[in-house]
Protein backbone atom coordinates (compact mmCIF):
# COMPACT_ATOMS: atom_id res chain seq x y z
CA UNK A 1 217.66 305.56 264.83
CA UNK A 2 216.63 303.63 261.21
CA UNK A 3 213.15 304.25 260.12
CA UNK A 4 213.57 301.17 258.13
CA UNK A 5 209.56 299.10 258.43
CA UNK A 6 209.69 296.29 260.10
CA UNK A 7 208.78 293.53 257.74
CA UNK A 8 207.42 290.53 258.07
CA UNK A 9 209.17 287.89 255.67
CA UNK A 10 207.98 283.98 254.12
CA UNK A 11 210.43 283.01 256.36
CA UNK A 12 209.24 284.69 259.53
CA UNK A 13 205.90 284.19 258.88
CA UNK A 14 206.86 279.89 258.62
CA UNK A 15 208.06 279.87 261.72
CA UNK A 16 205.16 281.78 263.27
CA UNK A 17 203.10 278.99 262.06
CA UNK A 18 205.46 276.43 263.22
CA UNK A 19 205.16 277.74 266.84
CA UNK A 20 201.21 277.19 266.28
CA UNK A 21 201.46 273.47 265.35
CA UNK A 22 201.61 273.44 261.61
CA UNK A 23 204.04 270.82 260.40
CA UNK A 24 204.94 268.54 257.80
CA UNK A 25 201.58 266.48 255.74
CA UNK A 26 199.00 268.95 258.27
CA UNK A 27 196.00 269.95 255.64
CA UNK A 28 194.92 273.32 257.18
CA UNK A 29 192.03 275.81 256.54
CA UNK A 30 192.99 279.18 256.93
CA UNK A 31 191.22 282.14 257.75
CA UNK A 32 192.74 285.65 257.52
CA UNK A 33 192.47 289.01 258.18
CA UNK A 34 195.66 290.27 256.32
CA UNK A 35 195.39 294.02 257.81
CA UNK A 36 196.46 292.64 261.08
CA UNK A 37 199.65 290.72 259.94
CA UNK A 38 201.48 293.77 259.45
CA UNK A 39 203.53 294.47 256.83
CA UNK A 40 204.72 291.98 254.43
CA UNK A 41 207.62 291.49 252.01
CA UNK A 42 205.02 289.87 249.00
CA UNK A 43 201.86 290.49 250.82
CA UNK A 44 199.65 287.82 251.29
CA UNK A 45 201.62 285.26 249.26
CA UNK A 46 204.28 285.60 252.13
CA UNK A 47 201.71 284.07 254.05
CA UNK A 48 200.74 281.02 251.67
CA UNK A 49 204.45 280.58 250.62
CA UNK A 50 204.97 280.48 254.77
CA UNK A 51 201.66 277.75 255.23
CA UNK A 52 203.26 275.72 252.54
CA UNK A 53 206.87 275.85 253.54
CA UNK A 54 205.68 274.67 257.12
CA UNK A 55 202.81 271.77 255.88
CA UNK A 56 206.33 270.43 253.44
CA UNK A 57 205.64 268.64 250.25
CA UNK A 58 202.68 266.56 251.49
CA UNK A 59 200.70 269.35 253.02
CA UNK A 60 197.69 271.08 252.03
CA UNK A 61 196.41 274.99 252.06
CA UNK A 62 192.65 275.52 251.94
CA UNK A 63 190.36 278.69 252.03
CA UNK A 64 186.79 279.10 251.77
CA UNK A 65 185.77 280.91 248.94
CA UNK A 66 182.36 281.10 248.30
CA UNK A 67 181.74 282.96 244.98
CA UNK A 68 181.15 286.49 244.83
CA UNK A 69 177.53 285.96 243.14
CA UNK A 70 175.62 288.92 244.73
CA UNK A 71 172.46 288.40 243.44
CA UNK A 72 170.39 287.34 246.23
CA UNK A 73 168.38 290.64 245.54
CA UNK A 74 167.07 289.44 242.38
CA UNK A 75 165.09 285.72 244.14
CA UNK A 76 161.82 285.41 244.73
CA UNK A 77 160.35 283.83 248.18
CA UNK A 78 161.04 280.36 246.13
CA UNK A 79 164.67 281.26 245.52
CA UNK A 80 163.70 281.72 241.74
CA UNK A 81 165.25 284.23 239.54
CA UNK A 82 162.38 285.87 237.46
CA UNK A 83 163.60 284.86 233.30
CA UNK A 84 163.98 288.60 232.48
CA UNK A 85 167.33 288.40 234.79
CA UNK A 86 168.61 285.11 234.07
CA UNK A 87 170.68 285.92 230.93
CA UNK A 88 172.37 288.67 232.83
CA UNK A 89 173.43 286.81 236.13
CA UNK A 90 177.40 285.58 235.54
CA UNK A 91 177.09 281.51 235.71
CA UNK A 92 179.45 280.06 238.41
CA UNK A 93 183.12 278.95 236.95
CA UNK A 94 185.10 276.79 239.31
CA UNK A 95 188.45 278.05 237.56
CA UNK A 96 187.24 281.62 236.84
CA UNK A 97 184.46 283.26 239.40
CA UNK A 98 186.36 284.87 242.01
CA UNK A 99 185.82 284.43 245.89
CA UNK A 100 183.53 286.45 248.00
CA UNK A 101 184.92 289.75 248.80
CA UNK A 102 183.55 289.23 252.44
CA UNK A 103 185.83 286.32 252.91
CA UNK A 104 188.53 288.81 252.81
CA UNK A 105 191.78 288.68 249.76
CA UNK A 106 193.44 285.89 251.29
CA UNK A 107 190.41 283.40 249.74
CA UNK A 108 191.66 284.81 246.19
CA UNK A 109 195.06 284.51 246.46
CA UNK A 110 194.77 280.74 246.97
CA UNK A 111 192.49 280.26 244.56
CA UNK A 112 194.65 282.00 241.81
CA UNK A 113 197.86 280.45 243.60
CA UNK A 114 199.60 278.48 240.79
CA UNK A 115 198.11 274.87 240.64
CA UNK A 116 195.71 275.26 242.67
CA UNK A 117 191.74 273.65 242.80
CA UNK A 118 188.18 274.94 243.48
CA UNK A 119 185.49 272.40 244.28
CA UNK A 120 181.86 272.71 242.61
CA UNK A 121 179.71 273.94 244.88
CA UNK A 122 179.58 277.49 244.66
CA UNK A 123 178.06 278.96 247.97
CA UNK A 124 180.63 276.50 249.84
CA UNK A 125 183.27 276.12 247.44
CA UNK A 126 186.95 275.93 248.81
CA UNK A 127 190.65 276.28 247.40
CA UNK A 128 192.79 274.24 247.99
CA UNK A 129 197.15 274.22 246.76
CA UNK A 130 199.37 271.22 247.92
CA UNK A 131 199.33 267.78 247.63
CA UNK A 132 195.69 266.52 248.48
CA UNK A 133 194.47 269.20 246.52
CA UNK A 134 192.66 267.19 243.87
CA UNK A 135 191.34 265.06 246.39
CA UNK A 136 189.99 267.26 248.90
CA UNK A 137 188.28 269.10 246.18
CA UNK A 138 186.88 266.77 243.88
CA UNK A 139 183.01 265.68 244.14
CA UNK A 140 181.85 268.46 246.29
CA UNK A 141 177.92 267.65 246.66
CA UNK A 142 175.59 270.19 245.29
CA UNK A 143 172.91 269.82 248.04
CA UNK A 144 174.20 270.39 251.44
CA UNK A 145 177.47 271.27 250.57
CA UNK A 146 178.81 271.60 254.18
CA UNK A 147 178.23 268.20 255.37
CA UNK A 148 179.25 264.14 254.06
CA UNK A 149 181.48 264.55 251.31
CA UNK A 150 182.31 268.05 251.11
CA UNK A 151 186.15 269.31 251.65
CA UNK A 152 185.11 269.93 254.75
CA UNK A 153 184.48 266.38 256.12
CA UNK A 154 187.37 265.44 254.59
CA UNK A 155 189.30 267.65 256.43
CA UNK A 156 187.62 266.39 259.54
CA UNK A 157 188.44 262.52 258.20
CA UNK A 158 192.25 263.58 257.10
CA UNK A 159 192.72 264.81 260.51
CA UNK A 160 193.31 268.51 259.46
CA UNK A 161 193.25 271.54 261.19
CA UNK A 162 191.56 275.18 261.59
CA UNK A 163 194.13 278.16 261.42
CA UNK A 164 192.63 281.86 261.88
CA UNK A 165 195.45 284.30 261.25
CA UNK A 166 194.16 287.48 262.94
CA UNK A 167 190.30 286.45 261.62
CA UNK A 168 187.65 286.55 263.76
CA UNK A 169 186.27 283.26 265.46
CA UNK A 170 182.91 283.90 264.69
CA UNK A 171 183.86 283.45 261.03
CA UNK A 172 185.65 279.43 261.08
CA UNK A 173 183.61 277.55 258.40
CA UNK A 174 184.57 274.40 259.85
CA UNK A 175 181.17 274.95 262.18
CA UNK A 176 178.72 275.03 259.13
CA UNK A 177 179.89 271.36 259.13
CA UNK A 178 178.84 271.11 262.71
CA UNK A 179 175.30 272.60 262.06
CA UNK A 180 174.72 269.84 259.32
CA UNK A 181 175.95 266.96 261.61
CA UNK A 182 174.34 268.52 264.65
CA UNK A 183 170.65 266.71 265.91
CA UNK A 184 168.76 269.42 266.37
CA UNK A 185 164.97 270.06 265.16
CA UNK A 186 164.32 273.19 263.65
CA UNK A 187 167.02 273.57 261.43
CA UNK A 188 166.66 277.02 258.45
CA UNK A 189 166.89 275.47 255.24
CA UNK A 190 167.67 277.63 251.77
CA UNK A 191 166.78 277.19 248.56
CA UNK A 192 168.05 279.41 245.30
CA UNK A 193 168.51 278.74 241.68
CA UNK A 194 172.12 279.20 240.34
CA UNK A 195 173.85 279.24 237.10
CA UNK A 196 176.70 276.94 236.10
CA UNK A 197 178.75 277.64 233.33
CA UNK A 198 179.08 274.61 231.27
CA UNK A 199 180.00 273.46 228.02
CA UNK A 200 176.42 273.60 226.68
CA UNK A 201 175.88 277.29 227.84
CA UNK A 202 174.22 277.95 231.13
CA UNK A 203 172.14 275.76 233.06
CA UNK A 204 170.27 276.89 236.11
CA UNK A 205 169.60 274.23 239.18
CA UNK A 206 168.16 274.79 242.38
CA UNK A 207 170.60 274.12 245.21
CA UNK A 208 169.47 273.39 249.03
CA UNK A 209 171.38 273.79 251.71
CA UNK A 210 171.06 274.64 255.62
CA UNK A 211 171.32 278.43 255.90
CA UNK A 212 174.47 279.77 257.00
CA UNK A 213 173.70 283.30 256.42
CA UNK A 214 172.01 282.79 259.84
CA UNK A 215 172.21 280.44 262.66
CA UNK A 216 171.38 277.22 261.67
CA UNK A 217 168.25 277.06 264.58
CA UNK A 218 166.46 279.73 266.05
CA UNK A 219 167.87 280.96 268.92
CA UNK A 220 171.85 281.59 268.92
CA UNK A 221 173.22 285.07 268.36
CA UNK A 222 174.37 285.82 265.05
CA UNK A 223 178.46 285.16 265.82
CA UNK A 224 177.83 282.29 268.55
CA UNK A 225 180.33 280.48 266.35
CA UNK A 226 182.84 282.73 268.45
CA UNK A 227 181.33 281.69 271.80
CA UNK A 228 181.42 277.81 270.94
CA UNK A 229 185.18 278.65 269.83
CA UNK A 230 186.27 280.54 272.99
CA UNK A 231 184.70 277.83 275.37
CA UNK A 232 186.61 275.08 273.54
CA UNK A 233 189.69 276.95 273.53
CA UNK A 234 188.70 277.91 277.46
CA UNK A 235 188.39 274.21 278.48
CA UNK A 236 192.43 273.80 276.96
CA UNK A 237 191.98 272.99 273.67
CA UNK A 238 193.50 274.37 270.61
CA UNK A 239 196.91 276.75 270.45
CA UNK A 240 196.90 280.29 270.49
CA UNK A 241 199.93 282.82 269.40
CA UNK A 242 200.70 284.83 267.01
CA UNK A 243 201.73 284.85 263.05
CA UNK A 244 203.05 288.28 262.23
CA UNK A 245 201.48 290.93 264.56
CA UNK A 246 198.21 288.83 264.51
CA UNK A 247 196.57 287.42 267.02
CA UNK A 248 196.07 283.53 266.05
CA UNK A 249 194.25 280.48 266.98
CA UNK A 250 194.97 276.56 265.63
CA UNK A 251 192.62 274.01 266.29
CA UNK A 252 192.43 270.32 265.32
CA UNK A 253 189.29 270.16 262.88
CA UNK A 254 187.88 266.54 264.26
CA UNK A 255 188.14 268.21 267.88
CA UNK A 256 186.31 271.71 267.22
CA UNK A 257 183.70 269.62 265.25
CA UNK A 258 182.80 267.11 268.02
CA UNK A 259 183.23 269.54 270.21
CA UNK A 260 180.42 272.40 267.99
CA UNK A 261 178.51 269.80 267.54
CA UNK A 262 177.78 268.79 271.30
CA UNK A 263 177.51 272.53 271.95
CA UNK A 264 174.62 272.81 269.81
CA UNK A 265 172.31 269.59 271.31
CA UNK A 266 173.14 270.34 274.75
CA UNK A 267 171.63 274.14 273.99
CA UNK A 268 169.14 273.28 271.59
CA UNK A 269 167.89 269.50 271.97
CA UNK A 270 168.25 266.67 270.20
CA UNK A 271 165.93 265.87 266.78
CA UNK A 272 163.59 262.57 266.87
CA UNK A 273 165.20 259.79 265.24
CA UNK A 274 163.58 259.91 261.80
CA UNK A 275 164.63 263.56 261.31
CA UNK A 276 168.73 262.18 262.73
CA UNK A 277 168.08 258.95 259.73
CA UNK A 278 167.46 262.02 257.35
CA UNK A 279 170.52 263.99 258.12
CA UNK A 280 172.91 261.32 257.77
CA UNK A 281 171.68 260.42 254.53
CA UNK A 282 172.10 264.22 253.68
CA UNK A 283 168.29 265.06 253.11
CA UNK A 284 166.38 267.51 255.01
C-alpha cells in the first residue's frame, strides 16, 4: 500500500473551482484558509495559478489585504499619533507594505503575484492579478474606503463574485460594503492618522471610515457577518462544495450585497433621510 501524499495539483484545484461557478471573464474575491486545502504541489500559488486558469485571460483575482500597520496602540482618543512616534511608524507603500497577517498568506501571495496591483487605501486596500486589475484598483477613496468607488463596488458593478476557500464566513469583506450602503442610524465611525510614503518623504493624513473592527451599529454579535451569510445561502442562494479538502462557498457579489444590506434595516431600522442623502454622497 503507497504512502505516497495525496496532493492537490493547479490542475485539480481549477476544476474544484470550476464545479463552484468560476469561469471564463468572472472577477472573484477570494478568501482562504490555506491549512484546510490540504496539501499542495506549489502551495498557495497552486491555488491562484488554479483561480486564474478557471477566470481565462479576461478574469480577475482579488484579496483583501489590509496592511500590516499594527500601531493602533500608539493613537490617542483622536486617532493622533503623539510626534515622538511618528518618525518611527513605517509609512504605507502600495507596492511594498505587506498584507495583514490576520488576513491569512493567501492576501500576500497575490499581492507579490507577478503583475499584480494594490489600491491606495491602506486599511481596505485589495490585490488584484488579471485583466481588470488596473481598473479595479485604481482611485480607491481615502475616506470610506469600503463604499462608492472602492474595488469593492466595482466588483458589485462588474458583476463579480465572493469565493471563501475553507475561510470562515464571518470574515467576507464584501459586507463592509454592505454596512456603508446600509440605512441605518447609529453607525461607529473611526478616525486615525496614517503615513504615506511619498516622493516628498512622509506625509501623515487622517483617514475616516465606518469601523469594521466592530459591527458597524450597536447591537450584532461580533461574526454576524456569518449569520447574514448562512441565511442567504439557507434561502438557496450561492454554491457550496469543495476546492481541495476545503469546505467552500461562491456567491454572486451584487446578490450577497442586496441581500446584507436588507438584513441590516430590517434588524436595525432605517436612518432619516438627511443622514441616507449623507451616505450616498460618502460623508458621515
Amino acid at each position: 500500500m503507497s504512502n505516497i501524499a495525496f496532493f492537490r495539483t493547479r490542475a485539480s484545484l481549477r476544476e474544484d473551482a470550476e464545479h463552484l461557478g468560476i469561469g471564463p471573464g468572472d472577477i472573484v474575491v477570494v478568501h482562504a484558509a490555506m491549512s484546510r486545502v490540504g496539501p499542495l504541489l506549489n502551495g498557495p500559488d497552486a491555488l491562484i495559478g488554479a483561480l486564474l486558469d478557471a477566470s481565462g485571460p479576461d478574469g480577475t483575482i482579488l484579496a483583501y489585504t489590509d496592511w500590516d500597520a499594527r500601531y493602533d496602540g500608539l493613537l490617542d482618543r483622536d486617532g493622533r499619533v503623539a510626534e515622538e512616534w511618528r518618525a518611527h511608524v513605517p509609512p504605507f507603500d502600495p507596492a511594498s507594505s505587506r498584507a495583514a497577517r490576520d488576513n491569512g498568506v493567501l492576501a500576500e501571495f497575490i499581492r507579490t503575484w507577478p503583475g499584480a496591483r494594490r489600491s491606495g487605501n491602506p486599511g481596505a486596500s485589495m490585490a488584484a492579478i488579471g485583466a481588470r486589475a488596473e481598473w479595479i484598483t485604481a482611485d480607491h477613496p481615502l475616506d470610506y474606503g469600503y463604499g462608492p468607488g472602492s474595488p469593492l463596488a466595482k466588483l458589485v458593478a462588474a458583476g463579480g463574485k465572493v469565493l471563501m476557500v475553507g475561510a470562515p464566513l464571518d470574515t467576507m469583506t464584501l459586507l463592509h460594503h454592505a454596512e456603508h450602503l446600509s440605512r441605518v442610524p447609529g453607525k461607529r465611525i473611526r478616525r486615525c492618522e496614517v503615513p504615506f510614503a511619498t516622493a516628498a518623504g512622509t506625509q501623515w493624513r487622517m483617514i475616516e471610515e465606518f469601523e469594521t473592527s466592530v459591527p458597524v451599529v450597536p447591537g450584532p454579535d461580533d461574526d454576524y457577518f456569518a449569520t447574514i451569510v448562512a441565511e442567504f445561502l439557507a434561502a438557496g442562494h450561492g454554491v457550496q462544495g469543495t476546492i481541495g479538502e476545503a469546505a467552500s462557498t461562491m456567491v454572486e457579489a451584487a446578490a450577497i450585497t442586496a441581500f446584507a444590506v436588507d438584513w441590516l434595516e430590517q434588524h436595525y431600522g432605517c436612518a432619516n433621510e438627511d443622514d441616507i442623502s449623507n451616505w450616498r454622497s460618502g460623508v458621515a
